[in-house]
N, C-alpha and C. Protein backbone atom coordinates (compact mmCIF):
# COMPACT_ATOMS: atom_id res chain seq x y z
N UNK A 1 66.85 116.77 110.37
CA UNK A 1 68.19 116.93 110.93
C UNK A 1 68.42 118.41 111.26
N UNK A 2 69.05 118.55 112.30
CA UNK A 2 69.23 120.07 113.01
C UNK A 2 70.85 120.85 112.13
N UNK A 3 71.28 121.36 112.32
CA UNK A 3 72.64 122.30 111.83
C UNK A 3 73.38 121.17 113.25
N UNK A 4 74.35 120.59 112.89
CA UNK A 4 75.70 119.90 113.66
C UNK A 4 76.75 120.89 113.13
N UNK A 5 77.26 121.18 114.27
CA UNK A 5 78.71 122.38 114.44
C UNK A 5 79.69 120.99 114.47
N UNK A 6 80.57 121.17 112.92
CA UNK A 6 81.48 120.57 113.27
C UNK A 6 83.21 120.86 113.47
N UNK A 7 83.24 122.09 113.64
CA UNK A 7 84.14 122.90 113.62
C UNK A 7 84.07 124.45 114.73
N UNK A 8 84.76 124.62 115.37
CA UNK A 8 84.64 125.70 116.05
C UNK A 8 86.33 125.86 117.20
N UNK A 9 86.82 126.91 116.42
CA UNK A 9 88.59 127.36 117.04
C UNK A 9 88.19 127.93 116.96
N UNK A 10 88.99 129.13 117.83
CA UNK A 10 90.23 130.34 117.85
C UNK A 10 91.68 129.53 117.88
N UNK A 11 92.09 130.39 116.98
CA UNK A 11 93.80 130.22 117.19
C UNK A 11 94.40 131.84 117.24
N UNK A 12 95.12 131.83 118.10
CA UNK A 12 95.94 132.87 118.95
C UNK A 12 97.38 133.05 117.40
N UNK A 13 97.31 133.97 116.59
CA UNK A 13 98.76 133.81 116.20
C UNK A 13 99.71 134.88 116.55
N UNK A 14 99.63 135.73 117.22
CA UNK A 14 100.02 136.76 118.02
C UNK A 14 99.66 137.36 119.03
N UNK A 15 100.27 137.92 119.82
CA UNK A 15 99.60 139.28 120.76
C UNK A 15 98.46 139.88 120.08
N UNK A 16 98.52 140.44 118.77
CA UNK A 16 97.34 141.37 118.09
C UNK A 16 96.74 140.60 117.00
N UNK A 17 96.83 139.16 116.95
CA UNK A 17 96.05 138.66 115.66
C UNK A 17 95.30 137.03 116.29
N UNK A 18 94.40 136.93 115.70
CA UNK A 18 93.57 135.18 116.06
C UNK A 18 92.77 134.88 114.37
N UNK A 19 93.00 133.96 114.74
CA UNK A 19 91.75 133.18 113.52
C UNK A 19 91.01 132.66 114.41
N UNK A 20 89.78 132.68 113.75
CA UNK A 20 88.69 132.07 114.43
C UNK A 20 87.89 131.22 113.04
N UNK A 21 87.47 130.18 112.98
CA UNK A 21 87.84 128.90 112.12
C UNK A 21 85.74 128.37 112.66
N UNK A 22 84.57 128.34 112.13
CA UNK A 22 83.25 127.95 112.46
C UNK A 22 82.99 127.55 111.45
N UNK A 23 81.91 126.37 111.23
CA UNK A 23 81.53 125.52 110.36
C UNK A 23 80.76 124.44 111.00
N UNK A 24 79.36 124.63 110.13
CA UNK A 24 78.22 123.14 110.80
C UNK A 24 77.98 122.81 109.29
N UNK A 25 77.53 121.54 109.44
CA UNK A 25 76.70 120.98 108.34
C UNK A 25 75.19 121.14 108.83
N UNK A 26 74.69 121.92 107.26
CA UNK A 26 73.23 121.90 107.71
C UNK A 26 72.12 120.79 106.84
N UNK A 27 71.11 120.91 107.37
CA UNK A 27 70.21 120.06 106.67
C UNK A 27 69.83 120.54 105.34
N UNK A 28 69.80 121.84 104.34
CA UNK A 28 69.73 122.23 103.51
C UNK A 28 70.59 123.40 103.31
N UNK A 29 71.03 123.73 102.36
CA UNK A 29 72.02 124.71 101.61
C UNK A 29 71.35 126.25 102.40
N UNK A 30 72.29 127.16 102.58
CA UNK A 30 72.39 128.62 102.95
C UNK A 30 71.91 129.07 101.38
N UNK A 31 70.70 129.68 101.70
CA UNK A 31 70.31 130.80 101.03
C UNK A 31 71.03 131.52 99.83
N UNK A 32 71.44 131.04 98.37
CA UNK A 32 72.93 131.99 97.75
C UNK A 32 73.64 130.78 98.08
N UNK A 33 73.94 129.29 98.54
CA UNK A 33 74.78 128.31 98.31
C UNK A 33 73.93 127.15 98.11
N UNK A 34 75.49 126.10 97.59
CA UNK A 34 74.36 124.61 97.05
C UNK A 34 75.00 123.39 97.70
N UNK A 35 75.78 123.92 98.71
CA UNK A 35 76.12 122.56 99.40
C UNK A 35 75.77 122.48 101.27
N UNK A 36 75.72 121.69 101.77
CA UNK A 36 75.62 121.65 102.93
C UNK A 36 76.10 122.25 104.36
N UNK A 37 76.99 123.16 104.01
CA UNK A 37 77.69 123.72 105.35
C UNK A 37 77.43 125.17 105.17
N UNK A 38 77.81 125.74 106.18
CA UNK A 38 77.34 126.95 106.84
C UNK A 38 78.69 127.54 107.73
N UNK A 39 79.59 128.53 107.22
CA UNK A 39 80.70 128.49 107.53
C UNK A 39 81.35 130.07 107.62
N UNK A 40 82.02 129.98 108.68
CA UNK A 40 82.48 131.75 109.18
C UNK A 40 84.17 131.53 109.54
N UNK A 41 85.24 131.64 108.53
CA UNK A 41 86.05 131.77 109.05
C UNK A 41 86.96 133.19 108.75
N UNK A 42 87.54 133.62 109.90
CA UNK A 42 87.61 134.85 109.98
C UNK A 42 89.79 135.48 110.49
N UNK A 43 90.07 136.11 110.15
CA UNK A 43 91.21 136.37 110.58
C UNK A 43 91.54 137.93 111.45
N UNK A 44 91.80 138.00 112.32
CA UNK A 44 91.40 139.62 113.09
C UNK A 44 92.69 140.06 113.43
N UNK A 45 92.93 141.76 113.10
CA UNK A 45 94.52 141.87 113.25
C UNK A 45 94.04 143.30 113.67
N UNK A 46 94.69 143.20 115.26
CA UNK A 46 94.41 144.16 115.73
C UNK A 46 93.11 145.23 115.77
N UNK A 47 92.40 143.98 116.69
CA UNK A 47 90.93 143.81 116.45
C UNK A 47 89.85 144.27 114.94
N UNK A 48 90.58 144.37 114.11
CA UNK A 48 89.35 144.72 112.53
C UNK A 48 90.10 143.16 111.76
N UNK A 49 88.93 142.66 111.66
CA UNK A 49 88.73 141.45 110.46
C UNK A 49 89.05 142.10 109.37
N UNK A 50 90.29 141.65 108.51
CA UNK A 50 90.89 141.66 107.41
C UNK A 50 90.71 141.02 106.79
N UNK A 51 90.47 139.45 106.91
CA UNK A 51 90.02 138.37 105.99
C UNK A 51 89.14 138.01 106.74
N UNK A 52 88.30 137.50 105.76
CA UNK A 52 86.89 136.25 106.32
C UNK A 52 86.22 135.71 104.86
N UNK A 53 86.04 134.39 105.35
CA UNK A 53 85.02 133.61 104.45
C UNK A 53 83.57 133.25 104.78
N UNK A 54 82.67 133.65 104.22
CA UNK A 54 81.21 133.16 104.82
C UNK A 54 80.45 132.98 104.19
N UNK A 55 79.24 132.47 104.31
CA UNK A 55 78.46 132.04 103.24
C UNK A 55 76.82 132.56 103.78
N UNK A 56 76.92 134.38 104.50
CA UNK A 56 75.99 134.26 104.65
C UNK A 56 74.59 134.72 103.74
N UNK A 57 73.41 134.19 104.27
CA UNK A 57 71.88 133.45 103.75
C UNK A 57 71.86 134.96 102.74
N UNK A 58 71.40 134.33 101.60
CA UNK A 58 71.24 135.14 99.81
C UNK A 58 72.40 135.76 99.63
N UNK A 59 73.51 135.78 100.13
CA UNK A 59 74.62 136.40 99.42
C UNK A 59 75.54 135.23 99.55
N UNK A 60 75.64 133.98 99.73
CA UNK A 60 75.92 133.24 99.88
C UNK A 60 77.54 133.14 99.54
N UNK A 61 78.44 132.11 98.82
CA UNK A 61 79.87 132.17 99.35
C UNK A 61 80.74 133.31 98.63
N UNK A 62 81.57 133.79 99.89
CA UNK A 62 82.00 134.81 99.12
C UNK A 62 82.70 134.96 100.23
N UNK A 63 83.74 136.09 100.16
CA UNK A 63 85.25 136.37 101.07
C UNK A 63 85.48 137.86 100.76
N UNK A 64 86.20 138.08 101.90
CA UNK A 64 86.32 139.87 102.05
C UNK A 64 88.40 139.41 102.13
N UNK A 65 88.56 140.46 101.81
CA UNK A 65 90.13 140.82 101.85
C UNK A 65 90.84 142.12 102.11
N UNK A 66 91.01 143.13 103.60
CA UNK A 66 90.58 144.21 103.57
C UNK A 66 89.37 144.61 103.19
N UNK A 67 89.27 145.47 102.42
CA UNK A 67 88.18 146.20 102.33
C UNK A 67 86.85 145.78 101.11
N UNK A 68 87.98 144.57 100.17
CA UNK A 68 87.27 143.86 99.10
C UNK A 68 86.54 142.85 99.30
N UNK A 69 85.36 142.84 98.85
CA UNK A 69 84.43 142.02 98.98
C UNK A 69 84.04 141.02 97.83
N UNK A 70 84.45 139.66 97.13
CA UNK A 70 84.15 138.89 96.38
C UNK A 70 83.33 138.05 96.30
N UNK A 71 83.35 137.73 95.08
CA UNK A 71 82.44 136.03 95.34
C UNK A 71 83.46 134.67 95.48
N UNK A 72 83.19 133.94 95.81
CA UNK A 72 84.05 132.70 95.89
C UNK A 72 83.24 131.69 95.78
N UNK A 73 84.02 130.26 94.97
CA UNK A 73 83.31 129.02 94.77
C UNK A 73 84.14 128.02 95.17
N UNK A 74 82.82 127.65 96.47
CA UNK A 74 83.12 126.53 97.55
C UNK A 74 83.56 125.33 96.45
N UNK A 75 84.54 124.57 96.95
CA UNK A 75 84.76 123.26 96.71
C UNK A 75 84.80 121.77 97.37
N UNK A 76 85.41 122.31 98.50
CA UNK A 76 85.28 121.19 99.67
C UNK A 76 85.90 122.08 100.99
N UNK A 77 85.36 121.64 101.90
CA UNK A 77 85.84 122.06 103.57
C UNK A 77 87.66 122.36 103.23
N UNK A 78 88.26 121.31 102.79
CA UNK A 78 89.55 121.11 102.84
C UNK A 78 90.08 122.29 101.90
N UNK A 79 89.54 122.51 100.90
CA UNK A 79 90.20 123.59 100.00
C UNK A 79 89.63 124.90 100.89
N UNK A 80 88.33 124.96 101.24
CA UNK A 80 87.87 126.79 101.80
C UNK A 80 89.04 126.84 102.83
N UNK A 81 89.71 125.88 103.81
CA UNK A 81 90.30 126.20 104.88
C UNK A 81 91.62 126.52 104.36
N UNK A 82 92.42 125.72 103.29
CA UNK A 82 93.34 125.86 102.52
C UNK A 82 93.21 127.34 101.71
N UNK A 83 92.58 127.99 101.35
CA UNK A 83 92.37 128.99 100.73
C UNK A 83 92.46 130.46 102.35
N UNK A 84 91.85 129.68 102.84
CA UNK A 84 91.56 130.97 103.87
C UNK A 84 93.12 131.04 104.67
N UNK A 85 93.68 129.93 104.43
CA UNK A 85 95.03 129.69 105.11
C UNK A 85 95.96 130.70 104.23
N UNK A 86 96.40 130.52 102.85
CA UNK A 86 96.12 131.33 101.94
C UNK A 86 96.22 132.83 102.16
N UNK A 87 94.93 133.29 101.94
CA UNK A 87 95.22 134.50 102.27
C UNK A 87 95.49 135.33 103.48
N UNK A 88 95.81 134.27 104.73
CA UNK A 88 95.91 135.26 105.89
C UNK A 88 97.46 135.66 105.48
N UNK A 89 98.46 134.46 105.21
CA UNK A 89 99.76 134.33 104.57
C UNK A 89 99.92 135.64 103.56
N UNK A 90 99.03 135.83 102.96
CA UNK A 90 99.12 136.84 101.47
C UNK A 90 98.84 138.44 102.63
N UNK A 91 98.24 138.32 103.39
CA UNK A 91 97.48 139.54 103.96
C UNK A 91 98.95 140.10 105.07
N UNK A 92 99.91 138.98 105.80
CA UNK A 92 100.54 138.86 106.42
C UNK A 92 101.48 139.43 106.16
N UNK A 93 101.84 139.03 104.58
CA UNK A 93 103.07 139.33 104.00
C UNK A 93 102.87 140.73 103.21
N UNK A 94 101.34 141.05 103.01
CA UNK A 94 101.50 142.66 102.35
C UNK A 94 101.38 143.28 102.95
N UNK A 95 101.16 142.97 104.48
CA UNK A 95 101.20 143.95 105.49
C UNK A 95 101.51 143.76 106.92
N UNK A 96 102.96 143.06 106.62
CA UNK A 96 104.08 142.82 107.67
C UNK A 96 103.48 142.39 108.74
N UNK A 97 102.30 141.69 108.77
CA UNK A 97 101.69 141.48 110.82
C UNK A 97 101.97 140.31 110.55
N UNK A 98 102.40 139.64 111.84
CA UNK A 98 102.79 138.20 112.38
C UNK A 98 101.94 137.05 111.76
């Protein structure tokens, strides 16, 4: 089985901000993860990515917040998007952008 993209937006939430939302299921786990997807979702405010979630190969899942870089543990599609929803809200509100 090949990588199926089952996910792929931009959403526009201002003049100076987008989410951009990517995710395939792959045939074996990313390098540093243990479940099946392969996933980049990202929030951009005034063009520099402030938030993003990714799971990329040996550093596997983990999320940036500004300038912080964590680990994070995947649970399901529905919670990473819920979480990333999350902090754009948290990022929004500590630093007044739309």
């Amino acid at each position: 089985m090949n990588a199926v993209e089952l996910l792929r937006r931009r959403i526009i939430c201002s003049e100076t901000a987008f989410a951009e939302l990517v995710l395939w299921r792959v045939p074996t786990p990313v390098p540093g993860s243990t479940h099946d997807f392969k996933y980049r979702l990202a929030y951009v405010v005034n063009q520099v990515c402030v938030v993003r979630y990714d799971n990329e190969a040996t550093k596997g899942d983990h999320r940036h917040f500004g300038e912080t870089e964590s680990s994070y543990t995947f649970q399901t599609v529905d919670t990473l998007i819920a979480d990333f929803e999350r902090d754009i809200a948290r990022w929004n509100n500590e630093n007044r952008n739309p």
